[in-house]
C-alpha atoms as a PDB file:
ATOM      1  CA  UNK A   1      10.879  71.624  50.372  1.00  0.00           C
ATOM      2  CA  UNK A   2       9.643  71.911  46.701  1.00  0.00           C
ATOM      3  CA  UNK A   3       5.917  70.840  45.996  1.00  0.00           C
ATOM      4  CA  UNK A   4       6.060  68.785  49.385  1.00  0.00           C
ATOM      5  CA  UNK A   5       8.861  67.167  48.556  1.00  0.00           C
ATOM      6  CA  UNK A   6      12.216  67.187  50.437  1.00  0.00           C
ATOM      7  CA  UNK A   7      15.014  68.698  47.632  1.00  0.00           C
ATOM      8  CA  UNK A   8      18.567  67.374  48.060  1.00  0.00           C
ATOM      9  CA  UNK A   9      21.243  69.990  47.829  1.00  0.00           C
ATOM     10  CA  UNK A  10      23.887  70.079  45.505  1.00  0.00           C
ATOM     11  CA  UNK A  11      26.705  67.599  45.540  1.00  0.00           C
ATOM     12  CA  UNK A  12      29.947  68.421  47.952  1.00  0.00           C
ATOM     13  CA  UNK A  13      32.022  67.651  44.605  1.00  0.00           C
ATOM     14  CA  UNK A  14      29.914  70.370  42.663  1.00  0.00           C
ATOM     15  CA  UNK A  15      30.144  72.857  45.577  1.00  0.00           C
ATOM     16  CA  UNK A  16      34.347  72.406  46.155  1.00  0.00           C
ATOM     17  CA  UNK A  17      34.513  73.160  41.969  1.00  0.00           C
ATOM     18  CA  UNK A  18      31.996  76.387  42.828  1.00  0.00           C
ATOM     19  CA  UNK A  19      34.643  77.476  45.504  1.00  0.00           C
ATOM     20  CA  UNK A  20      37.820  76.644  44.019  1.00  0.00           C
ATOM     21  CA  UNK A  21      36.472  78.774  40.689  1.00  0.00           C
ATOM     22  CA  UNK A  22      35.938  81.450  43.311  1.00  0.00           C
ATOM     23  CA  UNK A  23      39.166  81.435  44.922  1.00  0.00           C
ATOM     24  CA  UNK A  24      40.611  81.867  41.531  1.00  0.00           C
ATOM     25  CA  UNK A  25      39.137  85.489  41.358  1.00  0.00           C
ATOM     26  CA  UNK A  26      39.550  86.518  44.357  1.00  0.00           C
ATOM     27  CA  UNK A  27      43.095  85.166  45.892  1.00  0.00           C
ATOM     28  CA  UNK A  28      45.188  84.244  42.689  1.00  0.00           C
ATOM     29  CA  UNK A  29      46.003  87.318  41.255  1.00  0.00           C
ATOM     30  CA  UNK A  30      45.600  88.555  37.644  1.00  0.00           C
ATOM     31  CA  UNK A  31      44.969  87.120  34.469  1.00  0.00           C
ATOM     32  CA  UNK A  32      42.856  85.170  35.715  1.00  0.00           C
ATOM     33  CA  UNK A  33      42.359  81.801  33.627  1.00  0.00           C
ATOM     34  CA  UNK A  34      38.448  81.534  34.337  1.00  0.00           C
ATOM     35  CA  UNK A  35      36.074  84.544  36.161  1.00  0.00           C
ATOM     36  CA  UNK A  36      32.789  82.466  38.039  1.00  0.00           C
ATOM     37  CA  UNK A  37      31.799  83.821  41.442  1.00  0.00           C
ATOM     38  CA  UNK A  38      28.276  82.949  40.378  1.00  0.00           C
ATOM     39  CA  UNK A  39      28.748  79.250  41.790  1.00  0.00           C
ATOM     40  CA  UNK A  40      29.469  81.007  45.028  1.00  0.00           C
ATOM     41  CA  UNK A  41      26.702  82.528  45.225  1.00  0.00           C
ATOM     42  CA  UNK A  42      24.636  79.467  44.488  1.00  0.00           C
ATOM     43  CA  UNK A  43      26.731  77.774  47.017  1.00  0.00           C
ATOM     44  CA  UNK A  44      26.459  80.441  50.233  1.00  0.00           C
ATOM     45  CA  UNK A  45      28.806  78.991  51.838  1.00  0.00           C
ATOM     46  CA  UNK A  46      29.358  79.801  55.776  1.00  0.00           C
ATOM     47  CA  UNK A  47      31.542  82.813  56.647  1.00  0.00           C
ATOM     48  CA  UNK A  48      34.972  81.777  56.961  1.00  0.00           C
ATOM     49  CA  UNK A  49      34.661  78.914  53.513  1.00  0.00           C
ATOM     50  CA  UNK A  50      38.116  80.004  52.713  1.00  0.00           C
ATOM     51  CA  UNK A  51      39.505  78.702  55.555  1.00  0.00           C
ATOM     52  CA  UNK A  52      37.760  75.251  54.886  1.00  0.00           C
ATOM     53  CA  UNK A  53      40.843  72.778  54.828  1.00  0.00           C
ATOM     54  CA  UNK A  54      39.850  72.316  51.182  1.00  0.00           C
ATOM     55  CA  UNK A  55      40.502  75.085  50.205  1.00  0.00           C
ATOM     56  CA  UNK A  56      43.799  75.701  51.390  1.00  0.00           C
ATOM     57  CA  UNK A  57      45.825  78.089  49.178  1.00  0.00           C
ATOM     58  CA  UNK A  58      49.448  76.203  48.820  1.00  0.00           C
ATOM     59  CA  UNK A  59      47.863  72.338  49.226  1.00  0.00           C
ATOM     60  CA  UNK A  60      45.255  72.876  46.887  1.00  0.00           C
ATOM     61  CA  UNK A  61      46.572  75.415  44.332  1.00  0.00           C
ATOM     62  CA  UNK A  62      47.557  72.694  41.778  1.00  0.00           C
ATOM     63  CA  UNK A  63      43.947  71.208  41.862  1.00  0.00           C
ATOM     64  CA  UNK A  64      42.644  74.741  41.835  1.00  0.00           C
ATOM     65  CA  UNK A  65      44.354  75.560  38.307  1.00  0.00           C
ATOM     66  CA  UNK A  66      42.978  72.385  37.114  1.00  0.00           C
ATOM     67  CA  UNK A  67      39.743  73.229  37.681  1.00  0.00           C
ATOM     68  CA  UNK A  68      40.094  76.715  36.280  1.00  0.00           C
ATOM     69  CA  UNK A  69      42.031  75.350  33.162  1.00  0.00           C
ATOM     70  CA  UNK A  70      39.295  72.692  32.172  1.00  0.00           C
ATOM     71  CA  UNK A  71      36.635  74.813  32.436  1.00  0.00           C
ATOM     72  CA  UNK A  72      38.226  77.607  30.432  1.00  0.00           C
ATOM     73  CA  UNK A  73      39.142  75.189  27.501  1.00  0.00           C
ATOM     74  CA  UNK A  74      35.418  73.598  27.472  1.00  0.00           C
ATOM     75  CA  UNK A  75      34.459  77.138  27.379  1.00  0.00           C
ATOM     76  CA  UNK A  76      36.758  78.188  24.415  1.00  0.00           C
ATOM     77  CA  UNK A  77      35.547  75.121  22.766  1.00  0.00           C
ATOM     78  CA  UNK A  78      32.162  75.784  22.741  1.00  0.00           C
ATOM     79  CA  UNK A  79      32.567  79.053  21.674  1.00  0.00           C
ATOM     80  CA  UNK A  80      34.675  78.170  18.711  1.00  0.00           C
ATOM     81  CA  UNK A  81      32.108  75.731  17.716  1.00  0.00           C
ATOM     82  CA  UNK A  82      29.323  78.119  18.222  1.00  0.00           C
ATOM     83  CA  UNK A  83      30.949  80.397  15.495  1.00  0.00           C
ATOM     84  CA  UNK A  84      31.363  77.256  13.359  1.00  0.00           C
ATOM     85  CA  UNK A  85      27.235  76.839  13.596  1.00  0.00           C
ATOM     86  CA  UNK A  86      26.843  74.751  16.458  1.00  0.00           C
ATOM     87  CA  UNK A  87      23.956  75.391  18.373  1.00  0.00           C
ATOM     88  CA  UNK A  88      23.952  72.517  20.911  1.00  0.00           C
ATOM     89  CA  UNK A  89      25.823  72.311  24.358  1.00  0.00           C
ATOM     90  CA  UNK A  90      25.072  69.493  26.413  1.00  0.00           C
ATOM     91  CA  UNK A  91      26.583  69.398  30.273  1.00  0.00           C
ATOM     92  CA  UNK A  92      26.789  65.583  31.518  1.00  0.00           C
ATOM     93  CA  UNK A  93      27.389  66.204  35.339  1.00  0.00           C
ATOM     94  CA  UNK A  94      26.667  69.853  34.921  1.00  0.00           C
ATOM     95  CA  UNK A  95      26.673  70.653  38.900  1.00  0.00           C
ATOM     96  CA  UNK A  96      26.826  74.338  39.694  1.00  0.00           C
ATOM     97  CA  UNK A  97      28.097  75.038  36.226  1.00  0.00           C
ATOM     98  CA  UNK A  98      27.157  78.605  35.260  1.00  0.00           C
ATOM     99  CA  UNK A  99      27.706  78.801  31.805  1.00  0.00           C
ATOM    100  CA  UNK A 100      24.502  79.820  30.699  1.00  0.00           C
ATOM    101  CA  UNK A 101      24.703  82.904  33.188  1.00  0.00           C
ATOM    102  CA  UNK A 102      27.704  84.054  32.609  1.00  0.00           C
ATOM    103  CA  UNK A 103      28.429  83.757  28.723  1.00  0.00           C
ATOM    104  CA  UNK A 104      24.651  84.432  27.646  1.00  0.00           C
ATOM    105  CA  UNK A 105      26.136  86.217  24.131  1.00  0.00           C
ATOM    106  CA  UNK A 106      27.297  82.478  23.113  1.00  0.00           C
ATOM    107  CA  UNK A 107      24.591  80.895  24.840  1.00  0.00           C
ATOM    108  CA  UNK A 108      21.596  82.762  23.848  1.00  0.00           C
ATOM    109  CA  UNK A 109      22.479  82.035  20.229  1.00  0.00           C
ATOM    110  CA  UNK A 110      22.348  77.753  21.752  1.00  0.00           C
ATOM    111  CA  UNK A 111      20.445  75.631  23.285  1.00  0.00           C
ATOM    112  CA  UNK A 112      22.265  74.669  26.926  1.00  0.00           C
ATOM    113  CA  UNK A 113      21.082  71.201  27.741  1.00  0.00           C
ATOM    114  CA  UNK A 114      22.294  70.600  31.740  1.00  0.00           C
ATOM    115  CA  UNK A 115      22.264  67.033  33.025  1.00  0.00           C
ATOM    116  CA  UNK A 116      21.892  65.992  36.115  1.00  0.00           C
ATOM    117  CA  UNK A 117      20.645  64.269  38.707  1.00  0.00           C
ATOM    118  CA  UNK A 118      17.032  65.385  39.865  1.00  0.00           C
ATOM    119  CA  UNK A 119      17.528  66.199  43.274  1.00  0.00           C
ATOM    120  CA  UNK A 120      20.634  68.769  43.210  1.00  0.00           C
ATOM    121  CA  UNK A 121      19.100  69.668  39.497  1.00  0.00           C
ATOM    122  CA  UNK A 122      15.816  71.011  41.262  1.00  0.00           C
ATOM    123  CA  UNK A 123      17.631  72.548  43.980  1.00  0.00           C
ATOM    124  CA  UNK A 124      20.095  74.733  41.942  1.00  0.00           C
ATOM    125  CA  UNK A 125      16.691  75.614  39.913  1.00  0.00           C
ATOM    126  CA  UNK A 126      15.139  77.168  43.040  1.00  0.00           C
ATOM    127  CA  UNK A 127      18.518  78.828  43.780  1.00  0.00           C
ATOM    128  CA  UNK A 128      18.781  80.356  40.608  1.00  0.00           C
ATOM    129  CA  UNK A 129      15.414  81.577  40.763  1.00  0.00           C
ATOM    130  CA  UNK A 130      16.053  82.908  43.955  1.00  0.00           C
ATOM    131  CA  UNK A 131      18.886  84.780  43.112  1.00  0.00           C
ATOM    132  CA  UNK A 132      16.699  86.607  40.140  1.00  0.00           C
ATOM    133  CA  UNK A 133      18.664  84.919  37.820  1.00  0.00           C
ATOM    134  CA  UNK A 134      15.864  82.163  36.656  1.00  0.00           C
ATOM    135  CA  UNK A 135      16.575  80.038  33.643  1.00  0.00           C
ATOM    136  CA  UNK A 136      15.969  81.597  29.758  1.00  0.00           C
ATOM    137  CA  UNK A 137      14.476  79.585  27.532  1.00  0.00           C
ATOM    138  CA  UNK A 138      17.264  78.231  25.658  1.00  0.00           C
ATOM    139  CA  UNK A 139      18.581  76.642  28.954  1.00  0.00           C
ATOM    140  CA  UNK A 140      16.996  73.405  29.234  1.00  0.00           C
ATOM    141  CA  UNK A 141      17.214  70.809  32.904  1.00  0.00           C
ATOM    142  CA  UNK A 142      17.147  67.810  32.297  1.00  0.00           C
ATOM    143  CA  UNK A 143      16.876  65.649  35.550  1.00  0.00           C
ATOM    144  CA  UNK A 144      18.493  61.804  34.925  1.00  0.00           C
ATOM    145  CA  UNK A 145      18.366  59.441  37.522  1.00  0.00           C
ATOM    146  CA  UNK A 146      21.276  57.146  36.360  1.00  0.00           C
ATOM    147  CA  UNK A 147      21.202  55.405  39.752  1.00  0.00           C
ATOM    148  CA  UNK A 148      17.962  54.160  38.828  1.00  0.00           C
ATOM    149  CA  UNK A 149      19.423  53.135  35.043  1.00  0.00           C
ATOM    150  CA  UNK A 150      17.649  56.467  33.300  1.00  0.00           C
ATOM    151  CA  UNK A 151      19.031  57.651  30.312  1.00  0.00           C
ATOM    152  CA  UNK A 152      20.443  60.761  29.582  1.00  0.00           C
ATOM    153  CA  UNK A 153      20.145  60.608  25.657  1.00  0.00           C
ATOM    154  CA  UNK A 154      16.134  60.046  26.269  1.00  0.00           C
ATOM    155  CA  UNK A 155      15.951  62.829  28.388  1.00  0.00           C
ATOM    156  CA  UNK A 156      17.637  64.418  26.329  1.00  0.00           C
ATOM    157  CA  UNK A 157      15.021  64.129  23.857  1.00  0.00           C
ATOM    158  CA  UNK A 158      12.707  65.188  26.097  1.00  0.00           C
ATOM    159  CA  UNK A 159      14.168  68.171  26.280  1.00  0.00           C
ATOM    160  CA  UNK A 160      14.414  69.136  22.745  1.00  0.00           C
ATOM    161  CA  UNK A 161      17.405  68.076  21.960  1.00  0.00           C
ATOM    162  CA  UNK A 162      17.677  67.729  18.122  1.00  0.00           C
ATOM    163  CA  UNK A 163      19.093  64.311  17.034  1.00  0.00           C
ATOM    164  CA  UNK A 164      20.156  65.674  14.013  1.00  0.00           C
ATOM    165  CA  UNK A 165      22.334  68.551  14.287  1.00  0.00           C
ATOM    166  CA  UNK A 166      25.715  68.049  15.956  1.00  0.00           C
ATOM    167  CA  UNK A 167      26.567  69.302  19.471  1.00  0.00           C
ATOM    168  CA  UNK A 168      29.397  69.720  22.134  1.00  0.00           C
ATOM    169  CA  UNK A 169      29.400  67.556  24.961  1.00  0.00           C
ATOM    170  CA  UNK A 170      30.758  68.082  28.141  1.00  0.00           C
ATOM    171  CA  UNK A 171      32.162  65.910  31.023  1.00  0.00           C
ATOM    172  CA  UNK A 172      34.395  66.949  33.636  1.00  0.00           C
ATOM    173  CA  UNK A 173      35.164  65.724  36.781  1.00  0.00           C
ATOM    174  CA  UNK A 174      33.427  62.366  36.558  1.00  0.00           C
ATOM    175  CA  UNK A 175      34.628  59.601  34.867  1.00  0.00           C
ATOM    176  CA  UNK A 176      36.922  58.780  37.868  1.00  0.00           C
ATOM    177  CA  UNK A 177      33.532  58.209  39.998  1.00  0.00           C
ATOM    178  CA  UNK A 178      32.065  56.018  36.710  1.00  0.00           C
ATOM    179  CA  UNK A 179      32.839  52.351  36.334  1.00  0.00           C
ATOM    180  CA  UNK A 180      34.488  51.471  32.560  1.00  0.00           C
ATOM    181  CA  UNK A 181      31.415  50.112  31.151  1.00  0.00           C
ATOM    182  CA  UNK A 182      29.540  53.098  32.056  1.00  0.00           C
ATOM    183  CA  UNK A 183      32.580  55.333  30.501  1.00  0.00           C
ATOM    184  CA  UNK A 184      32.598  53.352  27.065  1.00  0.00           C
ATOM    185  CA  UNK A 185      28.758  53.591  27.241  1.00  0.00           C
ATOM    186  CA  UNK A 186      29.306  57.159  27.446  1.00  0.00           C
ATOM    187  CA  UNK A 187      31.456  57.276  24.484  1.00  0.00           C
ATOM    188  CA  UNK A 188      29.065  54.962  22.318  1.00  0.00           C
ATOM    189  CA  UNK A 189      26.519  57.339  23.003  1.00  0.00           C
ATOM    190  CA  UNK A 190      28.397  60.623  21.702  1.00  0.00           C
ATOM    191  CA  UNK A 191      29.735  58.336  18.880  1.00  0.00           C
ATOM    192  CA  UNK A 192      26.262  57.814  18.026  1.00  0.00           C
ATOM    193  CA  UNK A 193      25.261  61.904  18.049  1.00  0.00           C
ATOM    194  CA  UNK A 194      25.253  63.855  14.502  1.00  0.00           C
ATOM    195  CA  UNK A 195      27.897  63.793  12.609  1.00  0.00           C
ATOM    196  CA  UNK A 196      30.439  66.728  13.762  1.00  0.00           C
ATOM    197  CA  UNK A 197      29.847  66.246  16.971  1.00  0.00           C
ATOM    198  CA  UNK A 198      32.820  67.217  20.059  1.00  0.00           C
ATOM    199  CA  UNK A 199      33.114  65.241  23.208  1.00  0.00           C
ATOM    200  CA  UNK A 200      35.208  66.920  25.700  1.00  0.00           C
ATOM    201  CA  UNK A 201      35.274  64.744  28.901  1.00  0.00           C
ATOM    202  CA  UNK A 202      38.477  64.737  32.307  1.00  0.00           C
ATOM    203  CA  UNK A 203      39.998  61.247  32.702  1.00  0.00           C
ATOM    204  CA  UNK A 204      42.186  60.725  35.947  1.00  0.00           C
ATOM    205  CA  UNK A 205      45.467  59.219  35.334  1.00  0.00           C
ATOM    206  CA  UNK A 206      46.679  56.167  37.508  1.00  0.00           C
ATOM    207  CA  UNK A 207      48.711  57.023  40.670  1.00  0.00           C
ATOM    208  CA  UNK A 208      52.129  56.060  39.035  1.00  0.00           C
ATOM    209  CA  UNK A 209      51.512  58.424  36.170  1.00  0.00           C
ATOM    210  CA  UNK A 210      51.308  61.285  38.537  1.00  0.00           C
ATOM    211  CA  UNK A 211      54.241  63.604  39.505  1.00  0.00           C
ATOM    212  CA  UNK A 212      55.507  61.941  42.656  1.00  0.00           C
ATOM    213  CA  UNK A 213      55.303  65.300  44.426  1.00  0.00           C
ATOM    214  CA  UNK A 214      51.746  65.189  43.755  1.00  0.00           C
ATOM    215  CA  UNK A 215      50.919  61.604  44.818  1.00  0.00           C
ATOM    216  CA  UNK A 216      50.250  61.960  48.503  1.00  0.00           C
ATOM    217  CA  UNK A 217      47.532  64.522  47.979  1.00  0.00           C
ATOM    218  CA  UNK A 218      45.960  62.208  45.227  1.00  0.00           C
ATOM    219  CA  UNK A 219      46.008  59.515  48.022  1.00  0.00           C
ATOM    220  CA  UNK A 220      44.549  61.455  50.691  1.00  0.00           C
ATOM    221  CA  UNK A 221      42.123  62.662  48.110  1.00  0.00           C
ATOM    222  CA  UNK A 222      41.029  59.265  47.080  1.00  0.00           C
ATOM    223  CA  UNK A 223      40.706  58.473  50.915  1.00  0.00           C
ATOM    224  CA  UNK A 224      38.813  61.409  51.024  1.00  0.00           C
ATOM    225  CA  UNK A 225      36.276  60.776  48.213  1.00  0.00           C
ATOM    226  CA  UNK A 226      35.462  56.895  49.465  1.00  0.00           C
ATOM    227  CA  UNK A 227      34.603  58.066  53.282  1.00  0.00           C
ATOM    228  CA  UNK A 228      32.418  60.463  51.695  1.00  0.00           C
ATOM    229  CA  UNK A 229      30.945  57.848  49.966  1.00  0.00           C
ATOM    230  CA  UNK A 230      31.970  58.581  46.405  1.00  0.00           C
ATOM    231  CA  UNK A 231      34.768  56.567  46.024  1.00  0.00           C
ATOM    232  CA  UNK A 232      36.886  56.875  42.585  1.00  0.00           C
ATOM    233  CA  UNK A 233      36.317  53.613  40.355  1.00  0.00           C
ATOM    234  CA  UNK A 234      37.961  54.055  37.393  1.00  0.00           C
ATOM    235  CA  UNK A 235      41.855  55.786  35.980  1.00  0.00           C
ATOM    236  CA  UNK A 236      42.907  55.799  32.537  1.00  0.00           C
ATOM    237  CA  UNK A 237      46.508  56.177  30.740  1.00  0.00           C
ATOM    238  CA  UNK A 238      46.145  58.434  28.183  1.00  0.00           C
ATOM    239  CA  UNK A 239      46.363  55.943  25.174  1.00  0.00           C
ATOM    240  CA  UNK A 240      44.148  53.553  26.980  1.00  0.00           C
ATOM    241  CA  UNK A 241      41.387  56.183  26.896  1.00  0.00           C
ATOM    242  CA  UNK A 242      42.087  57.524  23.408  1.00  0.00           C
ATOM    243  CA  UNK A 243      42.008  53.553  22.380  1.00  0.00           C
ATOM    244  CA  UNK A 244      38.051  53.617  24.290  1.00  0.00           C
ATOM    245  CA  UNK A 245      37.301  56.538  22.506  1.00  0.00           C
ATOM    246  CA  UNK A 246      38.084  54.804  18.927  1.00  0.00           C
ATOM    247  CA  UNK A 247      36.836  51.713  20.127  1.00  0.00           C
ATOM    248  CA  UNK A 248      33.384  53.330  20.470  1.00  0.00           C
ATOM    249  CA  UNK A 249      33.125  54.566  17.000  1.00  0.00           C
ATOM    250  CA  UNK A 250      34.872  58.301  17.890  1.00  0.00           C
ATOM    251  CA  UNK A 251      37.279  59.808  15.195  1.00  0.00           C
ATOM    252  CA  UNK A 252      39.690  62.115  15.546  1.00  0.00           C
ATOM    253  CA  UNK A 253      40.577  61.044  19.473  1.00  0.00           C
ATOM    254  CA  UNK A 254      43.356  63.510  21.102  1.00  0.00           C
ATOM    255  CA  UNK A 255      44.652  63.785  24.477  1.00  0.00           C
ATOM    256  CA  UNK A 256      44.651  67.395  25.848  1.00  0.00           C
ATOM    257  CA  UNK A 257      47.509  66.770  28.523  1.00  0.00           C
ATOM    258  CA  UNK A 258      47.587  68.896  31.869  1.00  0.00           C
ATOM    259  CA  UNK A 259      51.173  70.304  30.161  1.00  0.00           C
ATOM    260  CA  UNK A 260      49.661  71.866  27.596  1.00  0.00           C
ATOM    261  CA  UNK A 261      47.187  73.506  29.364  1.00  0.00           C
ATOM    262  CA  UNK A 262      50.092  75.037  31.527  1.00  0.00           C
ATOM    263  CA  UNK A 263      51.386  76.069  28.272  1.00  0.00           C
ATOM    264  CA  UNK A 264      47.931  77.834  26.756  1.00  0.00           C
ATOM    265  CA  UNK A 265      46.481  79.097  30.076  1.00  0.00           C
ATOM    266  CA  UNK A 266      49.626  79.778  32.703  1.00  0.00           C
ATOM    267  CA  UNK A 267      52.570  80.635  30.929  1.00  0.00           C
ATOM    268  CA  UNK A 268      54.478  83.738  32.007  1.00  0.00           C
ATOM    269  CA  UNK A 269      52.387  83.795  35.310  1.00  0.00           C
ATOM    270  CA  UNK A 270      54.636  85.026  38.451  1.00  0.00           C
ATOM    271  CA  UNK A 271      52.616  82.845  41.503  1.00  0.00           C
ATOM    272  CA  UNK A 272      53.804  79.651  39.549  1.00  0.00           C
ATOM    273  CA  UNK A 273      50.539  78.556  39.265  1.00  0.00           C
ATOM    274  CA  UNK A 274      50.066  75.471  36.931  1.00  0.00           C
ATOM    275  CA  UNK A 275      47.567  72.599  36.204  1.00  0.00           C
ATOM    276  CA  UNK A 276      47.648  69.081  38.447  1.00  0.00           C
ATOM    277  CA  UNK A 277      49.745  65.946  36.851  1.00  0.00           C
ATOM    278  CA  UNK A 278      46.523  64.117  38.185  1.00  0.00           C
ATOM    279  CA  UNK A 279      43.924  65.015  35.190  1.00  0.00           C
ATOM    280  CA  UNK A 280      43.687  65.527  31.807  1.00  0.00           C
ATOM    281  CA  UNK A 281      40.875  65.453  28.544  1.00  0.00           C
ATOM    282  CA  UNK A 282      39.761  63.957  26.262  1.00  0.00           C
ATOM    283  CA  UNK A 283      38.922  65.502  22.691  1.00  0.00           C
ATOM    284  CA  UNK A 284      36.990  63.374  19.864  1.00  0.00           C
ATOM    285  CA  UNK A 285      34.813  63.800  17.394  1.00  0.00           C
ATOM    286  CA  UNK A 286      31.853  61.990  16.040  1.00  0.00           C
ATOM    287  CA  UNK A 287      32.071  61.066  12.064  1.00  0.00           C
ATOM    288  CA  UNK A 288      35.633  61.408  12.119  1.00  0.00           C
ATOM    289  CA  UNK A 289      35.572  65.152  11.719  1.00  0.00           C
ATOM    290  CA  UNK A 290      38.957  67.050  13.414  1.00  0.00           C
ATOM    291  CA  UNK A 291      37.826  68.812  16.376  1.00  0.00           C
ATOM    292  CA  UNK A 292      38.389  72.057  16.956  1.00  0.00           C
ATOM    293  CA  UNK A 293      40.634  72.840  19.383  1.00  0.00           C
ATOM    294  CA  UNK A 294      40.173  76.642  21.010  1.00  0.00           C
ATOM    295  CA  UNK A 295      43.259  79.005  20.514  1.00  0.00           C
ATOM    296  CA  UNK A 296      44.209  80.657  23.456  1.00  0.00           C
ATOM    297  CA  UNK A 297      42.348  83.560  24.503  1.00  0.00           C
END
């Protein structure tokens, strides 16, 4: 209870991406692509989480390099855009992210804008808090109810976001769950951020663009996702999305494919351990400028 009021925890999609970054560190051996045990933390999962069916090591371990592999190239981005004099990093979906707690060199030097919705947002707030790990001032919540039609640019604003210097904006892991008109609102809105600008955002490809090895997990995963409730609405070919992305005024649109994120993150590992077929990004610009893609680190 916060201030009387009953606070709902954080989404069971936001918690599986804490764990999965978890297992990462401590099952897959070294390198490792991405280091975050602080979402587990957050989490506190029961004893015995790694022997949730979700987590399985061999079912899983595709979508588990995924998830490591996006959130490594966001990170690299931001970074690399940081050094180019970006000071601006805005989370659409933002979860248990941890970014502010675990990179505070790039951060501090920002200002971390995570949205959400209110109820998980305020939750993770009293679990970071709890945890002595609080919230700096350069880290700024900003609670959107988009079931209720709120806008995330205006709370944006709220927030102190600064209309005109550019930023990087994040989505992962939710455009599937977003209907098309709410997708190409999305991009309208980044189009319409300071020039420079980089939109990095996950698109789900259609079932028959997935390896057919991979295509009964994807199924049982969709089945998954609608009796939870949060049923996926919306899959995109890769030039259908880069079309969307021009379509709403962004330059520069490139497809970051789940191959070459094998090739930058995973080559030369020995477990075999590569990306899903299922997911890939998105990479435009604002203005037209190139964006930046990060070099691998």
């Amino acid at each position: 209870m916060i201030n009387g009021l009953r606070t709902a925890g954080p989404d069971n999609t936001a918690v599986r991406v804490a764990l999965w970054r978890a297992v990462h560190v401590q099952v897959d051996p070294p390198p490792h692509v991405f280091e975050d045990e602080i979402g587990l933390r957050l989490a506190a999962p029961d004893d015995g989480w790694l022997r949730r069916p979700d987590m399985d090591l061999a079912s899983t371990s595709r979508t588990r390099a995924s998830i490591v592999a996006r959130a490594r190239f966001i990170e690299d981005l931001v970074v690399e855009q940081a050094g180019l004099g970006v000071d601006q990093y805005v989370i659409l979906g933002a979860g248990l992210d941890t970014f502010a707690q675990r990179r505070s060199r790039p951060a501090a030097g920002m200002r971390v804008f995570e949205v959400d919705q209110p109820g998980p947002q305020e939750w993770k707030r009293r679990r970071l808090t709890e945890l002595g790990l609080g919230a700096p001032a350069w880290l700024r919540f900003v609670p959107v109810d988009f079931e209720a039609g709120g806008s995330w640019r205006q709370g944006l604003a709220d927030a102190g976001f600064d209309a005109g210097r550019p930023a990087v904006v994040a989505s992962a892991g939710v455009s599937m769950y977003l209907t098309r008109d709410a997708t190409e609102a999305t991009l309208r809105l980044v189009a319409d951020l300071a020039p420079g600008s980089t939109l990095a955002m996950t698109f789900m490809l259609p079932l028959e663009l997935v390896e057919s090895a991979e295509r009964p997990l994807r199924e049982a995963t969709e089945r998954a996702a609608r009796a939870a409730g949060t049923p996926f609405l919306s899959f995109y070919a890769p030039q259908e999305m880069l079309a969307l992305a021009r379509d709403a005024g962004l330059g520069a649109a490139r497809q970051v494919s789940a191959e070459n994120l094998g090739r930058r993150y995973f080559a030369g590992r020995s477990d075999g351990l590569v990306p899903s077929s299922t997911e890939e990004l998105l990479v435009a610009v604002s203005q037209g400028r190139e964006p930046v893609v990060p070099t691998a680190g």
